[in-house]
C-alpha atoms as a PDB file:
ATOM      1  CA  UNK A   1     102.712  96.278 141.933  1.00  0.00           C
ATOM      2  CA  UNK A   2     100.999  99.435 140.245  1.00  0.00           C
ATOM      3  CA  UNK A   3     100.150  98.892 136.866  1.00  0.00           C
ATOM      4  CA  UNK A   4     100.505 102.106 134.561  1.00  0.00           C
ATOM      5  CA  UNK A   5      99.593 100.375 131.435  1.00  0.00           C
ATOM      6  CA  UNK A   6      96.340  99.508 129.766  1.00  0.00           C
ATOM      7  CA  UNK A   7      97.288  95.946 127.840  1.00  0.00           C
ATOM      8  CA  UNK A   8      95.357  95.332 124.462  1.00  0.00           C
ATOM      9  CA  UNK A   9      94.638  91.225 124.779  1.00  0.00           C
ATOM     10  CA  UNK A  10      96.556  89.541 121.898  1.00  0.00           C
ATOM     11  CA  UNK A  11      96.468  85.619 121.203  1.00  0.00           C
ATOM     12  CA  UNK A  12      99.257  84.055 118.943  1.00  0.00           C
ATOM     13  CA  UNK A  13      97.304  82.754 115.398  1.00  0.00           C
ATOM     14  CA  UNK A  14      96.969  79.028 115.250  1.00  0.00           C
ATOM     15  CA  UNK A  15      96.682  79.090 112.032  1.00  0.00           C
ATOM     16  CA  UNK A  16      98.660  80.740 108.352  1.00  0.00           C
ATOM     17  CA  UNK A  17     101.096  81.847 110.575  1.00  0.00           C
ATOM     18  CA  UNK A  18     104.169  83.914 108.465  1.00  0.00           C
ATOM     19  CA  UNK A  19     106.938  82.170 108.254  1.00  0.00           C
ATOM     20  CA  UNK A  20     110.499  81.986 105.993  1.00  0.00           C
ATOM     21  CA  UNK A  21     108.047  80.378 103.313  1.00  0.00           C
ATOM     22  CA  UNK A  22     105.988  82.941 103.139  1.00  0.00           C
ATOM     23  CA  UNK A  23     105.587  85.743 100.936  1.00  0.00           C
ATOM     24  CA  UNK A  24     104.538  88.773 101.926  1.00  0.00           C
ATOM     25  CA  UNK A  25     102.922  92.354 100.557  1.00  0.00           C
ATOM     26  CA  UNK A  26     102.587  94.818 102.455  1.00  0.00           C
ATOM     27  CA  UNK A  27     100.467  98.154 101.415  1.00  0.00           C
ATOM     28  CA  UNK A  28      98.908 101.432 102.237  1.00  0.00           C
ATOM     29  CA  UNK A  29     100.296 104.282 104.258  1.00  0.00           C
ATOM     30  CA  UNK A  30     103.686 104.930 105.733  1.00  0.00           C
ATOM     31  CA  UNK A  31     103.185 102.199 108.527  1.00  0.00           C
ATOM     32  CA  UNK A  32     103.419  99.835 105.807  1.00  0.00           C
ATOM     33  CA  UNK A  33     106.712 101.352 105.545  1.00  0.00           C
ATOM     34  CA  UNK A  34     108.392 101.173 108.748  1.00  0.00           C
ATOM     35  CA  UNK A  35     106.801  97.465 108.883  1.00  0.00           C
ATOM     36  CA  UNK A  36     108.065  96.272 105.868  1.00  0.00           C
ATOM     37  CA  UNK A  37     111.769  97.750 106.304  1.00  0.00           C
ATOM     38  CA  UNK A  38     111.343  95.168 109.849  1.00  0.00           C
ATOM     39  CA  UNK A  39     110.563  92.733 107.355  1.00  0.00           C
ATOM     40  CA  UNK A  40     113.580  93.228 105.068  1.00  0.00           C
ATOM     41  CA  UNK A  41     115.729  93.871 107.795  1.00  0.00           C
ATOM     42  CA  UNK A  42     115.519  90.173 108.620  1.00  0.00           C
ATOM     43  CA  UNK A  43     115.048  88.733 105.067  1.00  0.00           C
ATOM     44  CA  UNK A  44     111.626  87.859 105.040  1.00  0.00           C
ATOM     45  CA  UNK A  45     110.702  87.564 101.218  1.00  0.00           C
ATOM     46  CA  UNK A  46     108.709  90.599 101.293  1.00  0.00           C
ATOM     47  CA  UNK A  47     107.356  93.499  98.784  1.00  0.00           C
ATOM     48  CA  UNK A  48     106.433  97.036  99.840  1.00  0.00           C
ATOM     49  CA  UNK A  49     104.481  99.773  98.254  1.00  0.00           C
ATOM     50  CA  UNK A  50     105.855  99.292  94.565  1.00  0.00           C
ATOM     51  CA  UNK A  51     103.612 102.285  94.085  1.00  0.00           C
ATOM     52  CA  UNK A  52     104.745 103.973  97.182  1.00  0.00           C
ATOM     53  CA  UNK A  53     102.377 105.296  99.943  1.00  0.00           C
ATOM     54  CA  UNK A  54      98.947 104.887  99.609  1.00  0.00           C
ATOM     55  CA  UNK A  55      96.650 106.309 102.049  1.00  0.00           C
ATOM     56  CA  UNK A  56      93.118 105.589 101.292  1.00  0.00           C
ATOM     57  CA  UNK A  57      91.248 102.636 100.280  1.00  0.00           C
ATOM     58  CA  UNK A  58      90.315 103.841  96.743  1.00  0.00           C
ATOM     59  CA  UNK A  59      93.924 104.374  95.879  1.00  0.00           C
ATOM     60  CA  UNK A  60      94.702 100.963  96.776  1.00  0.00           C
ATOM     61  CA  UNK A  61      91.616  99.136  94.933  1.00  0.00           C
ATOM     62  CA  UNK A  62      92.837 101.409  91.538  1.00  0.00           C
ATOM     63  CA  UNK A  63      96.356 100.610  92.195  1.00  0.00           C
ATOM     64  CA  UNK A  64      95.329  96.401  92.734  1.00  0.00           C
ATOM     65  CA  UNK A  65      92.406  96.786  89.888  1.00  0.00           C
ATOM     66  CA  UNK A  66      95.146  97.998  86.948  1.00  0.00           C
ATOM     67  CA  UNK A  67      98.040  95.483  88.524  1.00  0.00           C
ATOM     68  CA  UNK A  68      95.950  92.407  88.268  1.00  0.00           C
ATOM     69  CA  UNK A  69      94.184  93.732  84.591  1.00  0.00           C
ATOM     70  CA  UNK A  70      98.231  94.697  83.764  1.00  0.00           C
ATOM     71  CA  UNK A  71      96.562  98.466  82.277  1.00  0.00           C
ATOM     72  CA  UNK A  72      99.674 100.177  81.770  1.00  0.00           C
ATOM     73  CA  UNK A  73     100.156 103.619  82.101  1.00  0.00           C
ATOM     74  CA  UNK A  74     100.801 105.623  78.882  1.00  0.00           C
ATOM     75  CA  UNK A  75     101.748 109.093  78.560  1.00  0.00           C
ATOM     76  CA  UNK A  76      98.032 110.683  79.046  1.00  0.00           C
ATOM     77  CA  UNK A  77      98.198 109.456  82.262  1.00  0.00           C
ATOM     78  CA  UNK A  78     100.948 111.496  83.551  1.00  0.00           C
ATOM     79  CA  UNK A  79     101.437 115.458  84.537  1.00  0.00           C
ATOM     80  CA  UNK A  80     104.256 118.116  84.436  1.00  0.00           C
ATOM     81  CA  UNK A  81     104.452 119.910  87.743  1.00  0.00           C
ATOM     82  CA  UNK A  82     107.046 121.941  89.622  1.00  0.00           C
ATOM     83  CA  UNK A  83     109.662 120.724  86.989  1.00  0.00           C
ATOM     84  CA  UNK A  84     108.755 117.005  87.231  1.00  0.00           C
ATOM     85  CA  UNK A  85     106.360 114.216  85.914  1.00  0.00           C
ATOM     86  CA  UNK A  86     104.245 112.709  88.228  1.00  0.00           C
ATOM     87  CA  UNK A  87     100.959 110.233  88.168  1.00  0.00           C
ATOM     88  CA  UNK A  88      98.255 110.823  90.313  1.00  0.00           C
ATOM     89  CA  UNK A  89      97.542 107.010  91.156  1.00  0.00           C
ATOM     90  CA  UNK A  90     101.318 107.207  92.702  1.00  0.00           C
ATOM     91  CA  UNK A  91     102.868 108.788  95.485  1.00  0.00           C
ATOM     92  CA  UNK A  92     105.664 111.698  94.460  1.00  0.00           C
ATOM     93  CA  UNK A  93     108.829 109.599  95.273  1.00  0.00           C
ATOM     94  CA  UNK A  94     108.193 107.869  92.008  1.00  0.00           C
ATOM     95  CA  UNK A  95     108.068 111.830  90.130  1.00  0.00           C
ATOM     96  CA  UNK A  96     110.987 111.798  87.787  1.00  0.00           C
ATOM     97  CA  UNK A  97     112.504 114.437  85.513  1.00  0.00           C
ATOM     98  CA  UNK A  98     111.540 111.815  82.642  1.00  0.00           C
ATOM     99  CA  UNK A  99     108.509 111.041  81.774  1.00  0.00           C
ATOM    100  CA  UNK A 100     110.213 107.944  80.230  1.00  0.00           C
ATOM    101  CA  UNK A 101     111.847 107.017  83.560  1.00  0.00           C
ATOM    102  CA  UNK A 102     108.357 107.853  85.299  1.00  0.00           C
ATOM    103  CA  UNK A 103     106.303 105.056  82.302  1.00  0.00           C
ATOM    104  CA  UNK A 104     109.141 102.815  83.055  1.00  0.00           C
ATOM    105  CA  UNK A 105     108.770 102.781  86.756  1.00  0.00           C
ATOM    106  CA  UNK A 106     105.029 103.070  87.188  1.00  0.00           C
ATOM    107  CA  UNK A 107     104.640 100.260  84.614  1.00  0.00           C
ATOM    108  CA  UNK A 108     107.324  97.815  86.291  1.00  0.00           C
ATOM    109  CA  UNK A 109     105.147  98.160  89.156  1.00  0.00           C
ATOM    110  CA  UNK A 110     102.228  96.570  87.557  1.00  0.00           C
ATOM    111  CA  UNK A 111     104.024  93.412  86.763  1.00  0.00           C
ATOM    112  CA  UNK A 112     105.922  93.081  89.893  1.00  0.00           C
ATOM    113  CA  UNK A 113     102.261  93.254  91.574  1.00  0.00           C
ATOM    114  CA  UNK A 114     100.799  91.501  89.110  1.00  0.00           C
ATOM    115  CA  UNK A 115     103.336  89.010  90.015  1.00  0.00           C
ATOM    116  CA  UNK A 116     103.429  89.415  93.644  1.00  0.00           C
ATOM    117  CA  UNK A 117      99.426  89.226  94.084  1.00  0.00           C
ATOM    118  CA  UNK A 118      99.395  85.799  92.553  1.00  0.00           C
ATOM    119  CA  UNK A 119     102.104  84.311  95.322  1.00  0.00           C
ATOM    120  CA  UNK A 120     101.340  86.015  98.233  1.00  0.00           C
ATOM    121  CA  UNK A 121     100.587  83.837 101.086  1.00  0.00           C
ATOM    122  CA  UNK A 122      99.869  87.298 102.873  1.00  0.00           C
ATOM    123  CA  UNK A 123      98.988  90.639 101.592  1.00  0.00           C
ATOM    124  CA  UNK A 124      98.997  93.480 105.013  1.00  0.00           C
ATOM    125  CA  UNK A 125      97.106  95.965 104.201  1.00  0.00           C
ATOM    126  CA  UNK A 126      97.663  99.400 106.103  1.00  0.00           C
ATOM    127  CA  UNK A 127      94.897 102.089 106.416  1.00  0.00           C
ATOM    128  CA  UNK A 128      95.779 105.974 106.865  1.00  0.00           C
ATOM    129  CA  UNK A 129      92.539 107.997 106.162  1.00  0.00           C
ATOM    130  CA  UNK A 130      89.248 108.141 104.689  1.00  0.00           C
ATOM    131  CA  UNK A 131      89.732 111.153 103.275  1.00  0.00           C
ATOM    132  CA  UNK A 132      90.044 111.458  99.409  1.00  0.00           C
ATOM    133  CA  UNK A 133      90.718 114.477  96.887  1.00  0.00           C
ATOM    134  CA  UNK A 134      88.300 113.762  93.444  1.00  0.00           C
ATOM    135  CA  UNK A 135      90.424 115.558  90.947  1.00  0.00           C
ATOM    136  CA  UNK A 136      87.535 117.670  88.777  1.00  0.00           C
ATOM    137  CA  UNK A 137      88.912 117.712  85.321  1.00  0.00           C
ATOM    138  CA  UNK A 138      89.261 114.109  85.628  1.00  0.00           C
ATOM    139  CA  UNK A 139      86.734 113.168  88.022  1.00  0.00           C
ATOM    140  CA  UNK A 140      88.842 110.914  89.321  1.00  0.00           C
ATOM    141  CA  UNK A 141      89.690 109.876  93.102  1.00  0.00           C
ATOM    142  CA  UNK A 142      93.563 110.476  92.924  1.00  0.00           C
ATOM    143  CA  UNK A 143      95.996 108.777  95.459  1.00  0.00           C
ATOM    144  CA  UNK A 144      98.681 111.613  95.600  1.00  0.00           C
ATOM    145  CA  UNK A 145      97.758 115.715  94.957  1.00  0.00           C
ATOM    146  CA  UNK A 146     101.625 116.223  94.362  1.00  0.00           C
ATOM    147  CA  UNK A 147     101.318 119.825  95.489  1.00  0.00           C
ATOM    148  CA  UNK A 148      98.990 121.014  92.314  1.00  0.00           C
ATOM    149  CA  UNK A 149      96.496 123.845  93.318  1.00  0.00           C
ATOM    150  CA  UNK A 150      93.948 123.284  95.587  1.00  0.00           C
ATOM    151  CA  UNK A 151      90.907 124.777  93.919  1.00  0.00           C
ATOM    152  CA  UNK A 152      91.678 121.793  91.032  1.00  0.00           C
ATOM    153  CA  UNK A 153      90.566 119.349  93.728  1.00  0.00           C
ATOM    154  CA  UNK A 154      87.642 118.268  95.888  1.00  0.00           C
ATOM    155  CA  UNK A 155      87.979 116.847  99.565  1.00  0.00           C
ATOM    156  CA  UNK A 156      85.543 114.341 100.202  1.00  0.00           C
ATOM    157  CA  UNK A 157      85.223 111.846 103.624  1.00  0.00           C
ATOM    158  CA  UNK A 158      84.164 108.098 102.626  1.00  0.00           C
ATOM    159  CA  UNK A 159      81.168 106.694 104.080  1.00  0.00           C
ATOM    160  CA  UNK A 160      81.614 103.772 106.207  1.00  0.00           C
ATOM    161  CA  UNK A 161      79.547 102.132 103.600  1.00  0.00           C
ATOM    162  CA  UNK A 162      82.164 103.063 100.482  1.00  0.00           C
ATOM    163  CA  UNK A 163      85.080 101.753 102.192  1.00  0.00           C
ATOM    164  CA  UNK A 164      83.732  98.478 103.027  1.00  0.00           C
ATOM    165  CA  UNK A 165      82.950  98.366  99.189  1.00  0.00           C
ATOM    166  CA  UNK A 166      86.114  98.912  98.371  1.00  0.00           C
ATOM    167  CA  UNK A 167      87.772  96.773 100.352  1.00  0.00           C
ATOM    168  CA  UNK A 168      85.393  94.200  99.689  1.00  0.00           C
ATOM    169  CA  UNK A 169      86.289  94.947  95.953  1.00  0.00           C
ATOM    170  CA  UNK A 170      89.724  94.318  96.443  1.00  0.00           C
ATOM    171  CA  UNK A 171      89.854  91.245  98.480  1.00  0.00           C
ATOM    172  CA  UNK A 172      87.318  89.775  95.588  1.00  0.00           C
ATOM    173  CA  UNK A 173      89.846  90.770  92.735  1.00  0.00           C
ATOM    174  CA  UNK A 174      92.822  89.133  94.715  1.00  0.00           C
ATOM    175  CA  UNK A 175      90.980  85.987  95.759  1.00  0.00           C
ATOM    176  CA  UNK A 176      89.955  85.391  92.150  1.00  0.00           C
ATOM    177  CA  UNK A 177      93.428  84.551  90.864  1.00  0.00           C
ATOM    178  CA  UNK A 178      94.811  83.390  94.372  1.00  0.00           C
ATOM    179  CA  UNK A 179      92.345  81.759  96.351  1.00  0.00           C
ATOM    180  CA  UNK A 180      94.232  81.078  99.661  1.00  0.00           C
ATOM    181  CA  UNK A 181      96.180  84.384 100.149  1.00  0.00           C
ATOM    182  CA  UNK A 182      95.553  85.868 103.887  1.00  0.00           C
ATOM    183  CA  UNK A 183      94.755  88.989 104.074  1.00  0.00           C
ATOM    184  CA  UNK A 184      95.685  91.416 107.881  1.00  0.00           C
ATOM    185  CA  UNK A 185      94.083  94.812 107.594  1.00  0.00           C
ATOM    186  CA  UNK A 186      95.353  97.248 109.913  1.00  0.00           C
ATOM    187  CA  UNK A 187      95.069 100.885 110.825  1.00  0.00           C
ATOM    188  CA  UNK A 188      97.890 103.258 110.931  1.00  0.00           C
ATOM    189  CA  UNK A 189      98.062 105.007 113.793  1.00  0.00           C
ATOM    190  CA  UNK A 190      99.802 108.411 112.528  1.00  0.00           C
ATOM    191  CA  UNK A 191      97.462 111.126 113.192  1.00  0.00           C
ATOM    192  CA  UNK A 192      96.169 113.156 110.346  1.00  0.00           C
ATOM    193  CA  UNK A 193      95.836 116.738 111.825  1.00  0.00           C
ATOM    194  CA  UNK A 194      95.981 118.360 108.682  1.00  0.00           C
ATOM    195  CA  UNK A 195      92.149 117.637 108.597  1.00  0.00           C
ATOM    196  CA  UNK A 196      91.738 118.813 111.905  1.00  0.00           C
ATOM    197  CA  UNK A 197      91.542 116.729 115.122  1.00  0.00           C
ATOM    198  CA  UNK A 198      88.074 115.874 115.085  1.00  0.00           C
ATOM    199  CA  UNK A 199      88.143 115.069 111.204  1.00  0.00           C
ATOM    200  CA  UNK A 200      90.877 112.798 111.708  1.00  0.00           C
ATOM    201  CA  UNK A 201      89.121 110.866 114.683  1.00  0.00           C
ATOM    202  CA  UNK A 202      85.919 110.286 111.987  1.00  0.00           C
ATOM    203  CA  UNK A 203      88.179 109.310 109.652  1.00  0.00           C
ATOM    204  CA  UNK A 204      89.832 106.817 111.421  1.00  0.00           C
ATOM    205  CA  UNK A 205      86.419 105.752 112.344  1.00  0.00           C
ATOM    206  CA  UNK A 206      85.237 105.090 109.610  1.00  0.00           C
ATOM    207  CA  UNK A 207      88.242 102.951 108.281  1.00  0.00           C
ATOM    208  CA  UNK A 208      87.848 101.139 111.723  1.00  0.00           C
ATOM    209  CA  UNK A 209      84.186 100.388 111.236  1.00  0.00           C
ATOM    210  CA  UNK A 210      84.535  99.412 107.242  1.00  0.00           C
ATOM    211  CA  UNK A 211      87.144  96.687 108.470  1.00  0.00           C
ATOM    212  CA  UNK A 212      85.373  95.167 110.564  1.00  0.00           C
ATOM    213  CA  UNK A 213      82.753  94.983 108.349  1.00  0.00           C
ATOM    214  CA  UNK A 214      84.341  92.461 105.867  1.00  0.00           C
ATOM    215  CA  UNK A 215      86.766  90.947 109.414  1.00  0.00           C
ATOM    216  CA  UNK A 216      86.112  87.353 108.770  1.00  0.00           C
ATOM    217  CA  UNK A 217      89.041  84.903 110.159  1.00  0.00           C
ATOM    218  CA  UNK A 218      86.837  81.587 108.633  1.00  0.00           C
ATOM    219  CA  UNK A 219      87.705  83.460 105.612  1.00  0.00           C
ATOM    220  CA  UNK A 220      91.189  84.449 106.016  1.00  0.00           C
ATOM    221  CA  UNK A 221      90.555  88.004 107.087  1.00  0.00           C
ATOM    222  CA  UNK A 222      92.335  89.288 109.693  1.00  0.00           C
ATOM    223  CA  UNK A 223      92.574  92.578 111.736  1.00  0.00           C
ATOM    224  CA  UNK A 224      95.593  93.736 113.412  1.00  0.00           C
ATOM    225  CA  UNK A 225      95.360  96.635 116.049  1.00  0.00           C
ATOM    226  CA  UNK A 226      98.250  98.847 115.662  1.00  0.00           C
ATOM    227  CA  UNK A 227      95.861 101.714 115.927  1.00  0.00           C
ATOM    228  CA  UNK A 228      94.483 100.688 119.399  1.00  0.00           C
ATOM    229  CA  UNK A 229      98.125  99.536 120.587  1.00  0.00           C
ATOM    230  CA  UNK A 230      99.220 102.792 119.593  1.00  0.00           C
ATOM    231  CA  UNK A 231      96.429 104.605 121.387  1.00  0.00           C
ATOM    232  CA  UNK A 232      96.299 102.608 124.338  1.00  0.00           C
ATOM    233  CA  UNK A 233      99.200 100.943 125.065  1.00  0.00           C
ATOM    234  CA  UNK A 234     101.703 103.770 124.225  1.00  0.00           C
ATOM    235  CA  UNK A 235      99.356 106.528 125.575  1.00  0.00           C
ATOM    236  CA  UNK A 236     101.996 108.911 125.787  1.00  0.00           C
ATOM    237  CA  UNK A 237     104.034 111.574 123.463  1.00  0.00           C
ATOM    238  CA  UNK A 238     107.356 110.122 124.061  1.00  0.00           C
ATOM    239  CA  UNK A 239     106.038 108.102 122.167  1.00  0.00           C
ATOM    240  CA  UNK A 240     106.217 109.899 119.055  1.00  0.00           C
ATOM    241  CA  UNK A 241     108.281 111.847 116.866  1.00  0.00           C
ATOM    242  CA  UNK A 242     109.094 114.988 117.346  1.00  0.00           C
ATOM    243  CA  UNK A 243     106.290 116.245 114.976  1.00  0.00           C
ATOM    244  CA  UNK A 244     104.022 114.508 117.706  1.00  0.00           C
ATOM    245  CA  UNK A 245     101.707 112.941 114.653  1.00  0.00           C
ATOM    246  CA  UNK A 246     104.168 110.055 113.903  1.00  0.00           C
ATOM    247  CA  UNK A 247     105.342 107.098 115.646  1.00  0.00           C
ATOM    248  CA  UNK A 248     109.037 106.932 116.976  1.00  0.00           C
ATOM    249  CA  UNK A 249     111.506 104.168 116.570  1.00  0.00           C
ATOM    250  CA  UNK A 250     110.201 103.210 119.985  1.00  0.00           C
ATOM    251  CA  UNK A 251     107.062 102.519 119.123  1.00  0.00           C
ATOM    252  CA  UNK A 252     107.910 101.104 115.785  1.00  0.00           C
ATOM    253  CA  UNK A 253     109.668  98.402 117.648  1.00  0.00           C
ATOM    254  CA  UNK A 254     107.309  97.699 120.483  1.00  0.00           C
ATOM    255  CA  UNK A 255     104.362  97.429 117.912  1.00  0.00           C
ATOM    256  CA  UNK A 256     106.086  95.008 115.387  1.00  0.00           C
ATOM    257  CA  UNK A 257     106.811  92.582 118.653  1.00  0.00           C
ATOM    258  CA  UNK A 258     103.537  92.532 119.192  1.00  0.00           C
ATOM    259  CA  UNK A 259     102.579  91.696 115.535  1.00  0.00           C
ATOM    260  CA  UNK A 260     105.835  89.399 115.642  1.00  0.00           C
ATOM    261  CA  UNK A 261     104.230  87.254 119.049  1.00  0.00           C
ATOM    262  CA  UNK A 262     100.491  87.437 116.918  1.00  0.00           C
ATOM    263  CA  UNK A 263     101.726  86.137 113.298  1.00  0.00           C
ATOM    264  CA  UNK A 264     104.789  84.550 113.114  1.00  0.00           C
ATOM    265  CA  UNK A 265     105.441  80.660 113.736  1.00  0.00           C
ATOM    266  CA  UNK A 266     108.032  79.639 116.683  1.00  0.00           C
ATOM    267  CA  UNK A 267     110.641  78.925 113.965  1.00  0.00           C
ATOM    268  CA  UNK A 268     109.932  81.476 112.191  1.00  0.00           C
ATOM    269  CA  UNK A 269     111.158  83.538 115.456  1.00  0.00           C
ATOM    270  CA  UNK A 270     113.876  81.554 115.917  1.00  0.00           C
ATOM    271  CA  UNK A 271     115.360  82.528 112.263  1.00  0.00           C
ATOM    272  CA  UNK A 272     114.536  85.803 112.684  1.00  0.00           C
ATOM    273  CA  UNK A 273     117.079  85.845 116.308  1.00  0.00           C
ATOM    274  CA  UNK A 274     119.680  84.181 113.483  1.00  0.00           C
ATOM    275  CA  UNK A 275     119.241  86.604 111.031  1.00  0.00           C
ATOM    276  CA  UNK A 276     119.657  89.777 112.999  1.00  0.00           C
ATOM    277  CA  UNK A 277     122.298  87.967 115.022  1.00  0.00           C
ATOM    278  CA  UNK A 278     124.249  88.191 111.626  1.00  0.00           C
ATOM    279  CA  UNK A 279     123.224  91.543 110.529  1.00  0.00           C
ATOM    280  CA  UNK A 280     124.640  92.555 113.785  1.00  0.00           C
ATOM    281  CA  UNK A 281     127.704  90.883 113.234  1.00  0.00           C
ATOM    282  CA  UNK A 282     127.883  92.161 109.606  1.00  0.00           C
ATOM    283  CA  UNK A 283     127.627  95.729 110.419  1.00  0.00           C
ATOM    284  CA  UNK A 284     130.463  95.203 112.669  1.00  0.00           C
ATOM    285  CA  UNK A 285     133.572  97.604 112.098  1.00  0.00           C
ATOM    286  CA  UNK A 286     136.985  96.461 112.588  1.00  0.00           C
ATOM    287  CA  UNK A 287     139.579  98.102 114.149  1.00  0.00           C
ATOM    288  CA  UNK A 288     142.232  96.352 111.459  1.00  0.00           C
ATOM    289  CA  UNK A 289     140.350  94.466 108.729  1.00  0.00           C
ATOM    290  CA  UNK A 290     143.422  92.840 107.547  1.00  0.00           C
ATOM    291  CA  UNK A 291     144.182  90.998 110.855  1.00  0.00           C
ATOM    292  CA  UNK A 292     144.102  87.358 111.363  1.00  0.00           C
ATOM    293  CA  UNK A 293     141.179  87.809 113.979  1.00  0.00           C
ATOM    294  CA  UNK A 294     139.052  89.296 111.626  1.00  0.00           C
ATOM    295  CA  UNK A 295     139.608  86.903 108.412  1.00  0.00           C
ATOM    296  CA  UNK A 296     138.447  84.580 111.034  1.00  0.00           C
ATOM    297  CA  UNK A 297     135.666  86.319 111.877  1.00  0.00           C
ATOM    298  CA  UNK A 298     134.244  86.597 108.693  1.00  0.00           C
ATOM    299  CA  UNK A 299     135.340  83.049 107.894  1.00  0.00           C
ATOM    300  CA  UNK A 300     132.986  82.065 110.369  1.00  0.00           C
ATOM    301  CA  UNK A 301     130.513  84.419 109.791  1.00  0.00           C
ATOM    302  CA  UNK A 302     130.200  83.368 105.862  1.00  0.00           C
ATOM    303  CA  UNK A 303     129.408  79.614 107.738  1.00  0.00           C
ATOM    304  CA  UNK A 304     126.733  81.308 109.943  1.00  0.00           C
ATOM    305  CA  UNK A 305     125.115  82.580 106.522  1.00  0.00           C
ATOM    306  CA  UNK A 306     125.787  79.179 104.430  1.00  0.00           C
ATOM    307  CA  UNK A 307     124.460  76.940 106.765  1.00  0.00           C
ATOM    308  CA  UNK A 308     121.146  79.249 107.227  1.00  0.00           C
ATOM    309  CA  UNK A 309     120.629  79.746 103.360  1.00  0.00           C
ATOM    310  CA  UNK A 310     120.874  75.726 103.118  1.00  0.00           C
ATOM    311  CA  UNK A 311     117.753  75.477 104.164  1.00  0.00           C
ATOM    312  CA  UNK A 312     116.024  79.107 103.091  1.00  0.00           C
ATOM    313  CA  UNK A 313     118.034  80.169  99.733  1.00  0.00           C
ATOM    314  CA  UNK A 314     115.709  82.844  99.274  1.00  0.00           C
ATOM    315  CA  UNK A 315     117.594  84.641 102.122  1.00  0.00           C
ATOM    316  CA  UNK A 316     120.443  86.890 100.536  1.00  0.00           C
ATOM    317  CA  UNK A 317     122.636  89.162 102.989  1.00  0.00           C
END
């Protein structure tokens, strides 16, 4: 039998698999995203992006650096562009009208993290691009532009060497106030052709390289290749989104399965087929909700959802 596929070798983890116990926070670019909406999808006890999407390293290590130190934002922190406040440490879905709303939000973030990064079993950490904007009046490497003119920013690729640094200096921060957290690095594989095609391939490079660097399971550092499943596995554009830079639903799926036959314990799988079992059930529509068949549907559907948060009461549908 012809085969048409190129399979990326994957062996279950023997060890700190995820599991209902677990809790997990998940970072970096919009991978992180689609990942962690798998995760609450089936009730995992999971955190994403409190700061939203964070591409680069640097942004990350800032964002981790002022969580764990709890340096709040204060107003000379923040901007007023196109008719909103924004920070540039934060992506723009956190922008508000008020710049109240905006200290409010950025600020809850630090504690939640603050929180979060001190009872993580797992933190997944999602790579997008080496490639950083300095912001010159400020100096500063900035996680978001939010659309301000270009010529008050300069574009700068990190060095294999500064990225490993940086990670490096974030893992250290973390471990220091929670010793046995895991930590799964992983690159995204959306394509940044803004910076051009080759750009983007030494980008991605260099994130690739800088992981490995600091790759130590002994240690509880793990790599996950969504990147090379992407690129190899699901070597074609239907693939993709219509933009043809993003993954599809498709893939989505097909590369959380894999992560889901990597990480997660047997019963964690088996509570996971329980839990979307219910979701399905609960997103049924009746054709008469008042009849007897359906009161007894959802009487036995509450029992379905009792009897599982007996024994994880974390779970909430």
């Amino acid at each position: 039998m012809m085969n048409l596929q190129t399979k990326i070798k994957l062996q279950p983890q023997k060890f700190n698999q995820i599991d209902y116990n677990s809790e997990v926070f998940l970072l970096g670019s919009c991978f992180s995203e689609n990942i962690g909406k798998k995760f609450d999808f089936y009730k995992f006890q999971s955190v994403v992006n409190p700061f939203g999407i964070l591409f680069h390293p640097l942004a990350i290590e800032t964002f981790i650096t002022r969580s764990i130190n709890k340096e709040y934002y204060s107003d000379e922190d923040l901007y007023f562009q196109n008719e909103q406040w924004c920070c540039l440490d934060a992506h723009s879905r956190l922008n508000s009208a008020s710049k109240e709303e905006l200290l409010l939000k950025l600020n809850e973030g630090i504690d939640q993290t603050h929180q979060r990064i001190n009872t993580s079993t797992h933190i997944i950490i999602t790579l997008g691009t080496s490639w950083v904007y300095r912001h010159i009046a400020s100096d500063a490497t900035v996680a978001n532009c939010h659309k301000f003119p270009q010529k008050q920013f300069l574009k700068e690729l990190l060095s294999v060497d500064q990225i490993t640094e940086s990670l490096e200096a974030t893992v250290s921060l973390v471990r220091n106030i929670n010793p046995k957290v895991n930590f799964i690095f992983t690159v995204s594989p959306v394509r940044h052709l803004k910076d051009g095609f080759i750009e983007n391939t030494q980008s991605k490079s260099h994130l690739i390289a800088a992981i490995h660097n600091i790759v130590e399971p002994r240690k509880q550092d793990y790599y996950f290749p969504s990147y090379e499943i992407m690129m190899d596995e699901l070597r074609d554009y239907r693939f993709y989104n219509s933009d043809m830079l993003h993954p599809n639903n498709v893939a989505v799926n097909y590369i959380w399965d894999k992560f889901k036959a990597v990480w997660f314990s047997e019963e964690a799988l088996k509570t996971l087929e329980t839990v979307s079992s219910i979701q399905s059930k609960k997103a049924h529509r009746p054709f008469n909700s008042s009849s007897h068949a359906h009161q007894q549907f959802l009487t036995k559907l509450q029992l379905e959802i009792d009897e599982l948060r007996t024994k994880y009461p974390n779970i909430s549908f």
